[in-house]
PDB file of N, CA and C in Angstrom:
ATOM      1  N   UNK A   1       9.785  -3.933   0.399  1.00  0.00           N
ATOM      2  CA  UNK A   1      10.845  -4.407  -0.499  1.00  0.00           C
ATOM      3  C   UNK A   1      10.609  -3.947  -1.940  1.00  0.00           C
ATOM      4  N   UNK A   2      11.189  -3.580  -2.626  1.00  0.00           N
ATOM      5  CA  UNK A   2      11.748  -3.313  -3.753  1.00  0.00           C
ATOM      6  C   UNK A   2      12.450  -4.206  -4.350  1.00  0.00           C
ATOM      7  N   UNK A   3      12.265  -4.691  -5.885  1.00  0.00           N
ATOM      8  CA  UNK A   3      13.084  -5.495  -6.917  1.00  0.00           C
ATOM      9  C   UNK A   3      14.170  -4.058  -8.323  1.00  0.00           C
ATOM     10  N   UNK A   4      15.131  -4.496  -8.318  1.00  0.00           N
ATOM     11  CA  UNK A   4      15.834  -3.883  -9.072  1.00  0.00           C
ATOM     12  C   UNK A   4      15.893  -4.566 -10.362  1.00  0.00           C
ATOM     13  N   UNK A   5      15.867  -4.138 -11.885  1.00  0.00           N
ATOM     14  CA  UNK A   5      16.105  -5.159 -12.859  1.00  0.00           C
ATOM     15  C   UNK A   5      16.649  -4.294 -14.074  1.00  0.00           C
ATOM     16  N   UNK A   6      17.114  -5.133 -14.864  1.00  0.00           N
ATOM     17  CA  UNK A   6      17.747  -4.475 -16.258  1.00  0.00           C
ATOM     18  C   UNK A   6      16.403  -4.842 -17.119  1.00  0.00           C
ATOM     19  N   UNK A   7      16.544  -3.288 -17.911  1.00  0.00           N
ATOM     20  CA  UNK A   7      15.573  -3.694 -18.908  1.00  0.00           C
ATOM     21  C   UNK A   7      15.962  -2.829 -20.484  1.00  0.00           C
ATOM     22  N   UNK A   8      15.457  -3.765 -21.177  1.00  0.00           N
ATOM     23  CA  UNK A   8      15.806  -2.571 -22.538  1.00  0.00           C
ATOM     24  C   UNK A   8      15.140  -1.759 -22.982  1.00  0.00           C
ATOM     25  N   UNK A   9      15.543  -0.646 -23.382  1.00  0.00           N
ATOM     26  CA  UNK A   9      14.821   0.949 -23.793  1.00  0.00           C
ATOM     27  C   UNK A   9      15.539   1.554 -22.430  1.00  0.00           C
ATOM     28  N   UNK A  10      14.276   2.807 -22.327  1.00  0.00           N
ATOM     29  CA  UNK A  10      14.976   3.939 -21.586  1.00  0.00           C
ATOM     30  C   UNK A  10      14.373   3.763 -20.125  1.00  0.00           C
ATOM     31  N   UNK A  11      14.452   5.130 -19.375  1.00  0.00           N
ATOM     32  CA  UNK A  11      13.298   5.491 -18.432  1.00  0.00           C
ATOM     33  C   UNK A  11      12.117   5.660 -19.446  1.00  0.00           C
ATOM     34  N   UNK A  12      12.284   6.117 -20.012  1.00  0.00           N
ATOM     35  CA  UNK A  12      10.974   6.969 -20.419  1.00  0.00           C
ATOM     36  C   UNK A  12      10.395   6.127 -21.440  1.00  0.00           C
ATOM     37  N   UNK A  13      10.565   4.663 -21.720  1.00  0.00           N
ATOM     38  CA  UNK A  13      10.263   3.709 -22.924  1.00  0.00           C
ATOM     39  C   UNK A  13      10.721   2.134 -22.668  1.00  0.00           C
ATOM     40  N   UNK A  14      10.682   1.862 -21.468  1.00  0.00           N
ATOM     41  CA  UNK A  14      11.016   1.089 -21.190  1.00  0.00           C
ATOM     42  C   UNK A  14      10.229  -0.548 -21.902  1.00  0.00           C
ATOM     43  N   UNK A  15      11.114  -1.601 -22.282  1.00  0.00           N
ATOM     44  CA  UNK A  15      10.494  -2.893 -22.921  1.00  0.00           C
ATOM     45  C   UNK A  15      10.823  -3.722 -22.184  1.00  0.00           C
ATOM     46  N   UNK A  16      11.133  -5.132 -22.280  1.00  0.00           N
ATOM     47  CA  UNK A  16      11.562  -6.086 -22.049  1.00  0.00           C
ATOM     48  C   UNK A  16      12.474  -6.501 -20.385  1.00  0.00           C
ATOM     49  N   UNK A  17      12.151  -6.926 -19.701  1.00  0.00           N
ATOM     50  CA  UNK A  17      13.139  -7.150 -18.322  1.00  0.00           C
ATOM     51  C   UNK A  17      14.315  -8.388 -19.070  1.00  0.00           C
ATOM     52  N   UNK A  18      15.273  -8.130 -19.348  1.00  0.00           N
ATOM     53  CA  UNK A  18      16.468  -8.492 -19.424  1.00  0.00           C
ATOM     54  C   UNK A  18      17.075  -9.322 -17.994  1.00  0.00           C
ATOM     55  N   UNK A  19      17.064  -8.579 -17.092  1.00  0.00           N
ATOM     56  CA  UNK A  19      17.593  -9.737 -16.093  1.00  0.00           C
ATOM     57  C   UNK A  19      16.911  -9.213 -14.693  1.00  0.00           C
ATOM     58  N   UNK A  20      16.604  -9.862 -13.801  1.00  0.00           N
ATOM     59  CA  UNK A  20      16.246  -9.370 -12.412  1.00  0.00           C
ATOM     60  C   UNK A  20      17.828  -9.387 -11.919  1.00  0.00           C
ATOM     61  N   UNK A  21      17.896  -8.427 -10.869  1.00  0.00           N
ATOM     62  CA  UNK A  21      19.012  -7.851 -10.416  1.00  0.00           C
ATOM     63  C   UNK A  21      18.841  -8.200  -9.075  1.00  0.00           C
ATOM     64  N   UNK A  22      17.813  -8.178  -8.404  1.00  0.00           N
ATOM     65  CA  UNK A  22      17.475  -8.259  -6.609  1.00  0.00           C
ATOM     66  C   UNK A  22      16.394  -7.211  -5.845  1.00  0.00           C
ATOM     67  N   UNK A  23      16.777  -7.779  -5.000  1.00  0.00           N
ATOM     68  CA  UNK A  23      15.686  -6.923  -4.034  1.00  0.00           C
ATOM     69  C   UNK A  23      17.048  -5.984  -3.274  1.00  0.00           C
ATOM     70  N   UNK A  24      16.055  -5.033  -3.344  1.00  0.00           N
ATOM     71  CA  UNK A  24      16.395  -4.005  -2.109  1.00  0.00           C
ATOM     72  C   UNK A  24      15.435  -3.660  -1.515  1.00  0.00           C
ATOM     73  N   UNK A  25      16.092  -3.175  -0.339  1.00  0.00           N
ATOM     74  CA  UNK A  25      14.531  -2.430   1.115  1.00  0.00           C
ATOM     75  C   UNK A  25      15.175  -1.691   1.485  1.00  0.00           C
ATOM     76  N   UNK A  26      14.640  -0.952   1.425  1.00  0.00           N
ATOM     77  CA  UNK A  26      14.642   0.651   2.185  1.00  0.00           C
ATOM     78  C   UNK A  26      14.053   0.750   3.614  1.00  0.00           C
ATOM     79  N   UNK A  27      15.240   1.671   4.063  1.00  0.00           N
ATOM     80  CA  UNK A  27      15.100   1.582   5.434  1.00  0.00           C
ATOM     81  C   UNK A  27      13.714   2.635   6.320  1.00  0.00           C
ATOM     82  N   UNK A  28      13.759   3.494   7.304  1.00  0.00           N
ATOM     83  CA  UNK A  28      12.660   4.055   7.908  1.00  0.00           C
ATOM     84  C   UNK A  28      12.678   5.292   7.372  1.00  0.00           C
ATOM     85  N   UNK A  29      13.879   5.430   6.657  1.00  0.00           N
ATOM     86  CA  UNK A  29      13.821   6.940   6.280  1.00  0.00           C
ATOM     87  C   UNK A  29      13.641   6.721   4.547  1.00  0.00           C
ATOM     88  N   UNK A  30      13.453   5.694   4.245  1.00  0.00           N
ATOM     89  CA  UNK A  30      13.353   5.634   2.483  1.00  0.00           C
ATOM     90  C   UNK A  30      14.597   5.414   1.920  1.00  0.00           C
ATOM     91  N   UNK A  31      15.624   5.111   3.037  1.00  0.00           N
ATOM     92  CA  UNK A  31      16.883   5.301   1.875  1.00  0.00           C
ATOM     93  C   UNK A  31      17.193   4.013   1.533  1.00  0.00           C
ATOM     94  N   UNK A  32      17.992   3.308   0.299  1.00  0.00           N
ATOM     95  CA  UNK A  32      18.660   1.695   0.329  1.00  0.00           C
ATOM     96  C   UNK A  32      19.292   1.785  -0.580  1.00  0.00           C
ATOM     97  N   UNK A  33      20.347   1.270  -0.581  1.00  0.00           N
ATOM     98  CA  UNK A  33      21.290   0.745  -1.193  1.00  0.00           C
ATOM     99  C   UNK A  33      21.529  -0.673  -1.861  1.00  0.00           C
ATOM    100  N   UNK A  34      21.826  -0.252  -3.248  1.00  0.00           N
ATOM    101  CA  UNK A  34      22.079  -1.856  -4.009  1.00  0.00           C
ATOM    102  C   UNK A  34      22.891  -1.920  -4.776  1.00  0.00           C
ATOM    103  N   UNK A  35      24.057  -2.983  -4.556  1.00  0.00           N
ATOM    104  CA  UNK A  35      25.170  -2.988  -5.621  1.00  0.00           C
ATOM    105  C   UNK A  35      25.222  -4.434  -6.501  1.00  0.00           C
ATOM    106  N   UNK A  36      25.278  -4.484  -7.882  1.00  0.00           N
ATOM    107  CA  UNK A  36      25.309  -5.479  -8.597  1.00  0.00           C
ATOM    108  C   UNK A  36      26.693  -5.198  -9.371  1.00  0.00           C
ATOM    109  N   UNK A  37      27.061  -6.350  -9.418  1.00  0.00           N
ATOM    110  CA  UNK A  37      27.853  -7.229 -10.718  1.00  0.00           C
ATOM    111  C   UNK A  37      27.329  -7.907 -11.981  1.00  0.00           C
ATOM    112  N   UNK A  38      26.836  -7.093 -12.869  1.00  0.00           N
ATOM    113  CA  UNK A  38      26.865  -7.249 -14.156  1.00  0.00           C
ATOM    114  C   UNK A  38      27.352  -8.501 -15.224  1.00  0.00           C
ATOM    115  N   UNK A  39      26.885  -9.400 -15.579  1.00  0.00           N
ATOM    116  CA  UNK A  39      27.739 -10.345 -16.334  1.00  0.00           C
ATOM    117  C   UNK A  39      27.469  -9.419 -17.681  1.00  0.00           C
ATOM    118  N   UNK A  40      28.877  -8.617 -18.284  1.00  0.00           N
ATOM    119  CA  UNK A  40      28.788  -8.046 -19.276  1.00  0.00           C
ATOM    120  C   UNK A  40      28.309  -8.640 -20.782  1.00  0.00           C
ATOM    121  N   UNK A  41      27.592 -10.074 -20.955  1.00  0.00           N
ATOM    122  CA  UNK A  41      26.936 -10.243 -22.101  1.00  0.00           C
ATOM    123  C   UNK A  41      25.693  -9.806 -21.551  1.00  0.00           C
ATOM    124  N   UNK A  42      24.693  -9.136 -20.521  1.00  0.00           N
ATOM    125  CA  UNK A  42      24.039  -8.500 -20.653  1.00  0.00           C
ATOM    126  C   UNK A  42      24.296  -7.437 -21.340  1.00  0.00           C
ATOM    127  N   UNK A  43      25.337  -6.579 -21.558  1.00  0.00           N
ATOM    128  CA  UNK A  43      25.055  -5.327 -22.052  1.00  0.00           C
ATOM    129  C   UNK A  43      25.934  -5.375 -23.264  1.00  0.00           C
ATOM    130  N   UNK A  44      25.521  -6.558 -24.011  1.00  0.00           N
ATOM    131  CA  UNK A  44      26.017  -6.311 -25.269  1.00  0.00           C
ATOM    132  C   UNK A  44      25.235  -5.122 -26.595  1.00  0.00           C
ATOM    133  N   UNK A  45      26.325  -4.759 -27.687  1.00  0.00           N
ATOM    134  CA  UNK A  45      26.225  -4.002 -27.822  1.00  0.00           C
ATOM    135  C   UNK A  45      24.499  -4.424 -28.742  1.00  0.00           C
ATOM    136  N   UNK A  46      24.584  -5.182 -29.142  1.00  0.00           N
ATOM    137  CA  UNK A  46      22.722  -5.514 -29.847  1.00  0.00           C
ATOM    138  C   UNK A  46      21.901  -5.137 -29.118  1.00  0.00           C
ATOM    139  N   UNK A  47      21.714  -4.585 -27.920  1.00  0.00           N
ATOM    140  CA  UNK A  47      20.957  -4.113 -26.777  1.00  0.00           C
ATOM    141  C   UNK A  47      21.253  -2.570 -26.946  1.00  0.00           C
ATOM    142  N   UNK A  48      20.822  -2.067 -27.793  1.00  0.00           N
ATOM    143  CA  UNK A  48      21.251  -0.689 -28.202  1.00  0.00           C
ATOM    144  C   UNK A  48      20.743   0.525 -27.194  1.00  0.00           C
ATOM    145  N   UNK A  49      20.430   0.051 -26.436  1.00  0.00           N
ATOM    146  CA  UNK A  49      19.980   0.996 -25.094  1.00  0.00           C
ATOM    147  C   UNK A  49      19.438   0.157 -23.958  1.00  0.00           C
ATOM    148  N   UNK A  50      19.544   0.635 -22.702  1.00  0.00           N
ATOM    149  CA  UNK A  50      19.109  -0.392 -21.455  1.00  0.00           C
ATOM    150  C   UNK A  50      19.055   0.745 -20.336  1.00  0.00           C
ATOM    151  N   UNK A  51      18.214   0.018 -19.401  1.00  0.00           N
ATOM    152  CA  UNK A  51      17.719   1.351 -17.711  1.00  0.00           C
ATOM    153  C   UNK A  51      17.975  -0.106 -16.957  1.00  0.00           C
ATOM    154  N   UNK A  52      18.290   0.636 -15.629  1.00  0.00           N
ATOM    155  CA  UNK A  52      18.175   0.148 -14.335  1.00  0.00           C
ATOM    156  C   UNK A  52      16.409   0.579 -14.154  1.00  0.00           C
ATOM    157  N   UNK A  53      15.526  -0.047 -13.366  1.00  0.00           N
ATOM    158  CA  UNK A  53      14.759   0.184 -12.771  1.00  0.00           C
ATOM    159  C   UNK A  53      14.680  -0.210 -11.284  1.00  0.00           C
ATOM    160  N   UNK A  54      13.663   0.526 -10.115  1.00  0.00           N
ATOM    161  CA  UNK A  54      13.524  -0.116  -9.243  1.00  0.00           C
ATOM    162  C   UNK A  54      12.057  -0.077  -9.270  1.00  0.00           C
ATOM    163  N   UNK A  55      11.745  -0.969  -8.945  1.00  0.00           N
ATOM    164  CA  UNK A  55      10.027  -1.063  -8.522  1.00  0.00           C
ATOM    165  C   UNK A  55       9.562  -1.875  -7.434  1.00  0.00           C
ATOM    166  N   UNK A  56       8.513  -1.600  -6.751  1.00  0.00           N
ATOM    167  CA  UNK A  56       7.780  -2.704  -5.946  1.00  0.00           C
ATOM    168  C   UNK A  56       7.897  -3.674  -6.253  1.00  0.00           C
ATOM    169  N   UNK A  57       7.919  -4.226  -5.007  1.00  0.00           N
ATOM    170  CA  UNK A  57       8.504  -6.240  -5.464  1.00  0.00           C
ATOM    171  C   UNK A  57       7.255  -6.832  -5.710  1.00  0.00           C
ATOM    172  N   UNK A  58       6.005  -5.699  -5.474  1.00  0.00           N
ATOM    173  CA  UNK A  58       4.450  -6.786  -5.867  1.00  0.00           C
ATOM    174  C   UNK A  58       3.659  -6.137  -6.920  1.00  0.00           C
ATOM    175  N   UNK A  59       4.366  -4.950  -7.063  1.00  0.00           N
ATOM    176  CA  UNK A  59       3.711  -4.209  -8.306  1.00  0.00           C
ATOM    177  C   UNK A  59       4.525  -3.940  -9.426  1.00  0.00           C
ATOM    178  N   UNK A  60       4.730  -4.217 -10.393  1.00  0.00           N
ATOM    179  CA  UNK A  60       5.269  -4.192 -11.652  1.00  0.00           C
ATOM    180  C   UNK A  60       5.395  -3.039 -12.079  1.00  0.00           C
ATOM    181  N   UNK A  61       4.001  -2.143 -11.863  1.00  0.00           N
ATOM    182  CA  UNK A  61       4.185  -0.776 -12.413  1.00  0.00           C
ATOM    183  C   UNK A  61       4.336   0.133 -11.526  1.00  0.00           C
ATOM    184  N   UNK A  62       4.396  -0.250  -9.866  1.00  0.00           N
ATOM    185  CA  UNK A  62       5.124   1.027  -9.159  1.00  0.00           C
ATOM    186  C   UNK A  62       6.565   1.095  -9.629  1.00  0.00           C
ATOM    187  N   UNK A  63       6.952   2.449 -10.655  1.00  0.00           N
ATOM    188  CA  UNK A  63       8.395   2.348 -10.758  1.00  0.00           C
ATOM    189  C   UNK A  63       9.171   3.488  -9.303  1.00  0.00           C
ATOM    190  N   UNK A  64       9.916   3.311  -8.995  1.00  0.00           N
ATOM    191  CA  UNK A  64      10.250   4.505  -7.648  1.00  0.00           C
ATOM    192  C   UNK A  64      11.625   5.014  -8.170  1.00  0.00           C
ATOM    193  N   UNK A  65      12.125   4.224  -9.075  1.00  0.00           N
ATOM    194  CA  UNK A  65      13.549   4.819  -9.551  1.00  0.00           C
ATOM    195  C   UNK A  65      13.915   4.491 -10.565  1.00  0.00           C
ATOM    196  N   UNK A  66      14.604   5.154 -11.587  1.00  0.00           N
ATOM    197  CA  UNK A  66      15.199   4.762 -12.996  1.00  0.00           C
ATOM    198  C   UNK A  66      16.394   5.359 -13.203  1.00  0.00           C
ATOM    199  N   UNK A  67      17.297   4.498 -14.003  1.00  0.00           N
ATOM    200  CA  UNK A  67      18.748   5.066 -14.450  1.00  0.00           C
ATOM    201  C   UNK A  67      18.648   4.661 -15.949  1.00  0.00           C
ATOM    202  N   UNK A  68      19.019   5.526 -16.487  1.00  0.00           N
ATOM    203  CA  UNK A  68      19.216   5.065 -18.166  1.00  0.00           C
ATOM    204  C   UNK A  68      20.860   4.620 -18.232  1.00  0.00           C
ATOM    205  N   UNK A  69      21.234   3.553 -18.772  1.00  0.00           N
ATOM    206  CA  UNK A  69      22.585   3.512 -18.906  1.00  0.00           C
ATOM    207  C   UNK A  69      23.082   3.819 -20.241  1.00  0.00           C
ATOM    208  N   UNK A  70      22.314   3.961 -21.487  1.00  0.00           N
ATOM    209  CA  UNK A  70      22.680   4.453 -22.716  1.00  0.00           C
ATOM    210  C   UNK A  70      23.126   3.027 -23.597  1.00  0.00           C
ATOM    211  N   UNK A  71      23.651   3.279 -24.288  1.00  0.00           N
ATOM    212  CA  UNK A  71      23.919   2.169 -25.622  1.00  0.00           C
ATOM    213  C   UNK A  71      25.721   1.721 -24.944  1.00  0.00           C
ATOM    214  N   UNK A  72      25.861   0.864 -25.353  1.00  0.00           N
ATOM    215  CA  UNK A  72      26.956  -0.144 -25.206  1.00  0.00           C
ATOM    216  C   UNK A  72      27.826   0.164 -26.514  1.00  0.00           C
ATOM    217  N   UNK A  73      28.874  -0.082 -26.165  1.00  0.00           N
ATOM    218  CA  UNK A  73      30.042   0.402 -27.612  1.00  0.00           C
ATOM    219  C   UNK A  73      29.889  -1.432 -28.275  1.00  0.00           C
ATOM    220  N   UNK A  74      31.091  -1.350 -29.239  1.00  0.00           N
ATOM    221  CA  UNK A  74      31.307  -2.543 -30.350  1.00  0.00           C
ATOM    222  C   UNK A  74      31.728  -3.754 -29.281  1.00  0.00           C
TER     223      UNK A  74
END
């Protein structure tokens, strides 16, 4: 299993976990799928940059996937 979470900064600078998002698991071949709904005062614009991460659900610093979502408008 895998945990998905919002966090602020980038891939590459990542700070703060902002919100846990869920678990996902990947199946025999590595693949999984995860869809969230966003409560958009997470991505207000004072959050001047934010990533998706995925990581091990027991290790904090296995990261296995990152999305940068960029800065939020006004």
């Amino acid at each position: 299993p895998y945990v998905a979470e919002l966090v602020v900064g980038s891939c590459q600078s990542s700070g703060a976990v902002i919100a846990e998002l869920g678990r996902v698991t990947a199946g025999e071949t590595g693949d999984g799928e995860f869809r969230e709904v966003l409560d958009p005062t997470l991505l207000q614009s004072e959050r001047t940059s934010r990533a998706v991460r995925v990581r091990g659900a027991g290790d904090s610093t296995a990261i296995v996937a990152c999305g940068n979502l960029g800065t939020a408008g006004p």
